[in-house]
C-alpha atoms as a PDB file:
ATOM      1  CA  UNK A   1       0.753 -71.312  49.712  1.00  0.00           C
ATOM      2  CA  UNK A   2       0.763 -71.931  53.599  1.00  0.00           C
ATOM      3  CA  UNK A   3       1.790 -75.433  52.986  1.00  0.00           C
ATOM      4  CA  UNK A   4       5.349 -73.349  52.579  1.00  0.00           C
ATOM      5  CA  UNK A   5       5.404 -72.919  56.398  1.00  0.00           C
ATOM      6  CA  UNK A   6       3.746 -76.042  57.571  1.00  0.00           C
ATOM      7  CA  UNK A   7       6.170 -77.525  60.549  1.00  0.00           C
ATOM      8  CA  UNK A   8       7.559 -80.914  60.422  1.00  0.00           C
ATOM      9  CA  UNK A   9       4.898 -82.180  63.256  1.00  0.00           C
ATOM     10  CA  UNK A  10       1.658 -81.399  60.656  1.00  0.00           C
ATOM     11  CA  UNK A  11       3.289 -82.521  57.348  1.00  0.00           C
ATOM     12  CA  UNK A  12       3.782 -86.061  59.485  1.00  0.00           C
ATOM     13  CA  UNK A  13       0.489 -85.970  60.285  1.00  0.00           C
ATOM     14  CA  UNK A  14      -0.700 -85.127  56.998  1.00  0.00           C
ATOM     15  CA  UNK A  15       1.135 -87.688  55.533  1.00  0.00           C
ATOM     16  CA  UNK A  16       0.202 -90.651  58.093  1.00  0.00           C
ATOM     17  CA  UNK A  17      -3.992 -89.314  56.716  1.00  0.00           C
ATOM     18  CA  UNK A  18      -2.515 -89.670  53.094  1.00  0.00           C
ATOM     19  CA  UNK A  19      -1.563 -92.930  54.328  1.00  0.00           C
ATOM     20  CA  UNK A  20      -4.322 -94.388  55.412  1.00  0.00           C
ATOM     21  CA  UNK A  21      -6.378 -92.985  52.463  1.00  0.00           C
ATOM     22  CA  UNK A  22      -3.832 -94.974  50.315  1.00  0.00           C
ATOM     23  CA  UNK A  23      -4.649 -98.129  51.935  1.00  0.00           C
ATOM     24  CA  UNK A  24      -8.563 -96.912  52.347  1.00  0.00           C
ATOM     25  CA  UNK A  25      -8.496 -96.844  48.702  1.00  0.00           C
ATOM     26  CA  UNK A  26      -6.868-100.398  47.735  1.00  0.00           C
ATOM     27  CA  UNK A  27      -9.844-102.163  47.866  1.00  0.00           C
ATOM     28  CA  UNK A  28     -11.252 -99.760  45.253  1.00  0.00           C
ATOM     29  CA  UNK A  29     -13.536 -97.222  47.263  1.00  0.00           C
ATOM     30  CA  UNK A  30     -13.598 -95.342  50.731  1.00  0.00           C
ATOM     31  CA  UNK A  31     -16.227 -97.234  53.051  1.00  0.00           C
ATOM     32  CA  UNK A  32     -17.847 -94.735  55.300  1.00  0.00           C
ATOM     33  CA  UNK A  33     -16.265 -96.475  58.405  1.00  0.00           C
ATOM     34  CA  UNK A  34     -13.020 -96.157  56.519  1.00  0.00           C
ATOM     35  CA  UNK A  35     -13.386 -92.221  56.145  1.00  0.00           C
ATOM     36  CA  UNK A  36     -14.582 -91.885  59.409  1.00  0.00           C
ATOM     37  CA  UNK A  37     -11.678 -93.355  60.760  1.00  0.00           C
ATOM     38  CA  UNK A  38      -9.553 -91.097  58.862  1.00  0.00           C
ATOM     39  CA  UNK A  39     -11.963 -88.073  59.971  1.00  0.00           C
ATOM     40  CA  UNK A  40     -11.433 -89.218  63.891  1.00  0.00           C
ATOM     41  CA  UNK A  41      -7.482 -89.313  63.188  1.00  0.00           C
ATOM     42  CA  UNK A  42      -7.658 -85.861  61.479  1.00  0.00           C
ATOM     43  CA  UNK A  43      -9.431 -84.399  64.720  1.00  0.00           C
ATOM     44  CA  UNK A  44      -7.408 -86.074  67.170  1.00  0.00           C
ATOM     45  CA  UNK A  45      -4.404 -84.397  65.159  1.00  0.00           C
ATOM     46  CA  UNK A  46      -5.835 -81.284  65.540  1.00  0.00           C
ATOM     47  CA  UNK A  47      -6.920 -80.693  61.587  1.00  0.00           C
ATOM     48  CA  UNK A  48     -10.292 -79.796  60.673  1.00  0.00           C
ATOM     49  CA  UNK A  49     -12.535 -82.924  58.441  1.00  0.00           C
ATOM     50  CA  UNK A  50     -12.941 -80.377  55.704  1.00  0.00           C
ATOM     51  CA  UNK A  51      -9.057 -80.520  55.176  1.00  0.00           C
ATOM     52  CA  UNK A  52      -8.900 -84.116  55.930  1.00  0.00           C
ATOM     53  CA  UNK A  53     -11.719 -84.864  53.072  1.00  0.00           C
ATOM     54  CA  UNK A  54      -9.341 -82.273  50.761  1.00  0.00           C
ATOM     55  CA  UNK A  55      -6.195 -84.546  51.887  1.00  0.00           C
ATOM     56  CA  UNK A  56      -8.496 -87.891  50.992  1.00  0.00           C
ATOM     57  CA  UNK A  57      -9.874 -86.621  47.639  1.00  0.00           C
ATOM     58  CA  UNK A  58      -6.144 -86.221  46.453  1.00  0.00           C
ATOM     59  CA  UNK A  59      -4.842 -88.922  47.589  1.00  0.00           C
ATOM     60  CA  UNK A  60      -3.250 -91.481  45.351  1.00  0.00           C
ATOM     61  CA  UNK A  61      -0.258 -93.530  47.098  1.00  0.00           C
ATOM     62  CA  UNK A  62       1.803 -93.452  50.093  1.00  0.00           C
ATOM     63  CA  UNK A  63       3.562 -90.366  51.149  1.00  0.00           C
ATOM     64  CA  UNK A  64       7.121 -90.091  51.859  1.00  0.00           C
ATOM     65  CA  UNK A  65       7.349 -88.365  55.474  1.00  0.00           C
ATOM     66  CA  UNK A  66       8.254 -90.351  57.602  1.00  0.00           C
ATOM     67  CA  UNK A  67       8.313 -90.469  60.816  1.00  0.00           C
ATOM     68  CA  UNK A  68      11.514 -90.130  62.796  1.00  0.00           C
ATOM     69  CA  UNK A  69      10.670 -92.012  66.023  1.00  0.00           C
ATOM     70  CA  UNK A  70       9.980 -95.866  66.851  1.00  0.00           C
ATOM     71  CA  UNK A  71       6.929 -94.964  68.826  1.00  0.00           C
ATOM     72  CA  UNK A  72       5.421 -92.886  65.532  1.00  0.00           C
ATOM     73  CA  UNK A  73       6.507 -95.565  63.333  1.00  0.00           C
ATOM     74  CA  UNK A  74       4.790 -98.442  65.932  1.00  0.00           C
ATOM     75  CA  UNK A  75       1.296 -95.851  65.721  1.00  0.00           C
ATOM     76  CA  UNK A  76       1.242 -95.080  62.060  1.00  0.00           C
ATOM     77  CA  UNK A  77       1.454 -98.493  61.344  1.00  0.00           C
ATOM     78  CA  UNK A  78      -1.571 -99.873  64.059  1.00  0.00           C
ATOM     79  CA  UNK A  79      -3.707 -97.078  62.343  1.00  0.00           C
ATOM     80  CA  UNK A  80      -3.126 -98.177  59.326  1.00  0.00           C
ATOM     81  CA  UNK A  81      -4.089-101.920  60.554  1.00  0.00           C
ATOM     82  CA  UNK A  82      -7.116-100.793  62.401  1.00  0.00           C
ATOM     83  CA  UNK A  83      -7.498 -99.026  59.124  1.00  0.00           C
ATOM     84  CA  UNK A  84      -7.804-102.165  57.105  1.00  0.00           C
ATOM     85  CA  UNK A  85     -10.366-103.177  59.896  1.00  0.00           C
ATOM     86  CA  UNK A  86     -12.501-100.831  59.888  1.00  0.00           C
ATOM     87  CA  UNK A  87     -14.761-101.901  57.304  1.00  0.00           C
ATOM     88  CA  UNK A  88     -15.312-105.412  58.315  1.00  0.00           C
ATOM     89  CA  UNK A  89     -13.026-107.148  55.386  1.00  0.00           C
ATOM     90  CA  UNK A  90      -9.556-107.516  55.025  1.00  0.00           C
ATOM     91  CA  UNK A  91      -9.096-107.721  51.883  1.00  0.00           C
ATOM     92  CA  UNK A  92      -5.647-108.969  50.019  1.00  0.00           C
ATOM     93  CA  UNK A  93      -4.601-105.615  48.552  1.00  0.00           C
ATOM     94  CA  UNK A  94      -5.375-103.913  51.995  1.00  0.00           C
ATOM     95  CA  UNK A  95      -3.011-106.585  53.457  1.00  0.00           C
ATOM     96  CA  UNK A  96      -0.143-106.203  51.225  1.00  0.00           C
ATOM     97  CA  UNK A  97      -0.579-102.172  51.237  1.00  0.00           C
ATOM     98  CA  UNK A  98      -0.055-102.300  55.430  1.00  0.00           C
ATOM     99  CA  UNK A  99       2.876-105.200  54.725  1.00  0.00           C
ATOM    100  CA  UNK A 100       4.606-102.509  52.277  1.00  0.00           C
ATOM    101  CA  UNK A 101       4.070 -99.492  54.273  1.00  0.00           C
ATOM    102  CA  UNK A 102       5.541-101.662  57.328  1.00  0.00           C
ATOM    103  CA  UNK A 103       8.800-101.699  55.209  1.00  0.00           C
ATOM    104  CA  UNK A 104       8.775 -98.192  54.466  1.00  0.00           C
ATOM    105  CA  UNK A 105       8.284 -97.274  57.920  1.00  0.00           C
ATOM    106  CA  UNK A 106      11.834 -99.205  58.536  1.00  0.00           C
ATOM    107  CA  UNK A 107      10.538-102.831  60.146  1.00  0.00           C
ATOM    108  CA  UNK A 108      12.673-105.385  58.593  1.00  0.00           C
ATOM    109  CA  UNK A 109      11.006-107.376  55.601  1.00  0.00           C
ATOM    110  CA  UNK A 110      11.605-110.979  57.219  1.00  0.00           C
ATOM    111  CA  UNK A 111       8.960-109.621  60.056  1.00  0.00           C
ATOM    112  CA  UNK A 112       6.652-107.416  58.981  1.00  0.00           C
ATOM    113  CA  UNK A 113       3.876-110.320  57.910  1.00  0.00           C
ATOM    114  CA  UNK A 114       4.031-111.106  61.385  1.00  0.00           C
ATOM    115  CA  UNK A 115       3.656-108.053  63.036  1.00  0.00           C
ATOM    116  CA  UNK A 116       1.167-106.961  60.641  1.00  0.00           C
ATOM    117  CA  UNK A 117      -1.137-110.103  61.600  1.00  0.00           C
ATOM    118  CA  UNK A 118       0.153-109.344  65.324  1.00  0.00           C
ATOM    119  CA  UNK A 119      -1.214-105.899  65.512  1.00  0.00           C
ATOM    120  CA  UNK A 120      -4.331-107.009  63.921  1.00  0.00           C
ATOM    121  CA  UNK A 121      -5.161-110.278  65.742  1.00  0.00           C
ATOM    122  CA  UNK A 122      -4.786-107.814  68.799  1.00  0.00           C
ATOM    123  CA  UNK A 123      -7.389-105.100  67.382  1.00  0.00           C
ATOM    124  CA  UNK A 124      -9.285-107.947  66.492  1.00  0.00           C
ATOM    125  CA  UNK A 125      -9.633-109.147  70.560  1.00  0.00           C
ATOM    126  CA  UNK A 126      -9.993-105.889  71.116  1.00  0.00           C
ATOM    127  CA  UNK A 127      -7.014-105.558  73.645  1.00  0.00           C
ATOM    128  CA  UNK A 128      -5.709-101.717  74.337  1.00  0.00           C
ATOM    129  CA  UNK A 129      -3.792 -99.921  71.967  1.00  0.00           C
ATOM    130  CA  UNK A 130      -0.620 -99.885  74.712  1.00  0.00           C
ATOM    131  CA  UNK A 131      -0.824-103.370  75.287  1.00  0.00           C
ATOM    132  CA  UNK A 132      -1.021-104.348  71.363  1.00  0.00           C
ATOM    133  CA  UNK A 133       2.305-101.847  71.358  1.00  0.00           C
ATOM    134  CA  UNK A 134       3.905-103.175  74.681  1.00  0.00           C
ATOM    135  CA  UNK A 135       3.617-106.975  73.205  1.00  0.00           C
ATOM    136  CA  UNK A 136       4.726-105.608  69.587  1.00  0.00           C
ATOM    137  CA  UNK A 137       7.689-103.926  71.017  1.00  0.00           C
ATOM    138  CA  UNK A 138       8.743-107.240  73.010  1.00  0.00           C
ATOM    139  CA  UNK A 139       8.361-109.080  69.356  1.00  0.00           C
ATOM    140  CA  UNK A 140      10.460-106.537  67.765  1.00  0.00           C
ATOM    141  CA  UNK A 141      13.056-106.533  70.349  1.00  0.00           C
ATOM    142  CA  UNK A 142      13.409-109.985  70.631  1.00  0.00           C
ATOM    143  CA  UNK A 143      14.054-110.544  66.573  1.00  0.00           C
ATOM    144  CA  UNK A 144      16.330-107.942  67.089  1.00  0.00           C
ATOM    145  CA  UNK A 145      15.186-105.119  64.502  1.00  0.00           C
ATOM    146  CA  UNK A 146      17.862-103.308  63.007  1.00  0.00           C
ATOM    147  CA  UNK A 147      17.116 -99.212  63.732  1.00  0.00           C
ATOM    148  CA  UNK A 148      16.050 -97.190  59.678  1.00  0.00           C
ATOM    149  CA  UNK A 149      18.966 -94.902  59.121  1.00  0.00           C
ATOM    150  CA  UNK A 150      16.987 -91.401  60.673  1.00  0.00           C
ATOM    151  CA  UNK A 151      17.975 -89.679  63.755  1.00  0.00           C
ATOM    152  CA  UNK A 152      15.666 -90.539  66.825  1.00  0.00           C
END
């Protein structure tokens, strides 16, 4: 019933956890590092891990709020790379989940692989969060990326 007067700000963030419980389950099961993650995200967000584990146990697929600026589309899509991460393995379905989800969050097909494996080599080295986004953005602009039709 409250979910009727829910703002735009926490239904994106509700949807970005929905998110990354879709990809948490495409390998089959929530790893404890996975849900964690998703826990930490919740927090930082401001919502409570007994709504987040409510959000996760009814999760099924991606949602379909997006998010209306480049920099939210940049961060949902590193969290749901250091997502795929977090438990060690990347495994196939967890790769193509974060490749589709790039798409939907408006980065042109032709690139997406790449930036995918871009954001993740840089996780991976364990470089900042900015930088990983400063060298991403420089990528995108560079291969020119065509803007998703949405107001920014």
């Amino acid at each position: 019933m409250f979910g009727f007067f829910e703002n735009d700000q926490s239904k994106k963030i509700k949807s970005h956890l929905l998110n990354l419980a879709a990809l948490a389950k495409a390998d089959g099961h929530i790893d404890a590092r996975e849900m964690n993650f998703i826990l930490a995200v919740g927090k930082k967000n401001g919502i409570g891990s007994s709504e987040v584990k409510a959000l996760v146990s009814g999760a099924k697929g991606a949602s379909n709020d997006l998010p209306t600026t480049d920099s939210e589309r940049f961060d949902q899509i590193f969290d749901l790379v250091d997502m795929m991460l977090a438990d060690g393995v990347v495994d196939e379905t967890e790769m193509e989940f974060c490749i589709m989800m790039a798409e939907k969050l408006g980065f042109r097909k032709a690139i997406v692989g790449v930036l995918v494996r871009k954001i993740s080599q840089g996780v991976k080295d364990g470089l900042p969060r900015e930088r990983i986004k400063e060298e991403s953005n420089a990528f995108l602009n560079y291969n020119e990326l065509p803007r998703p039709n949405v107001a920014i």
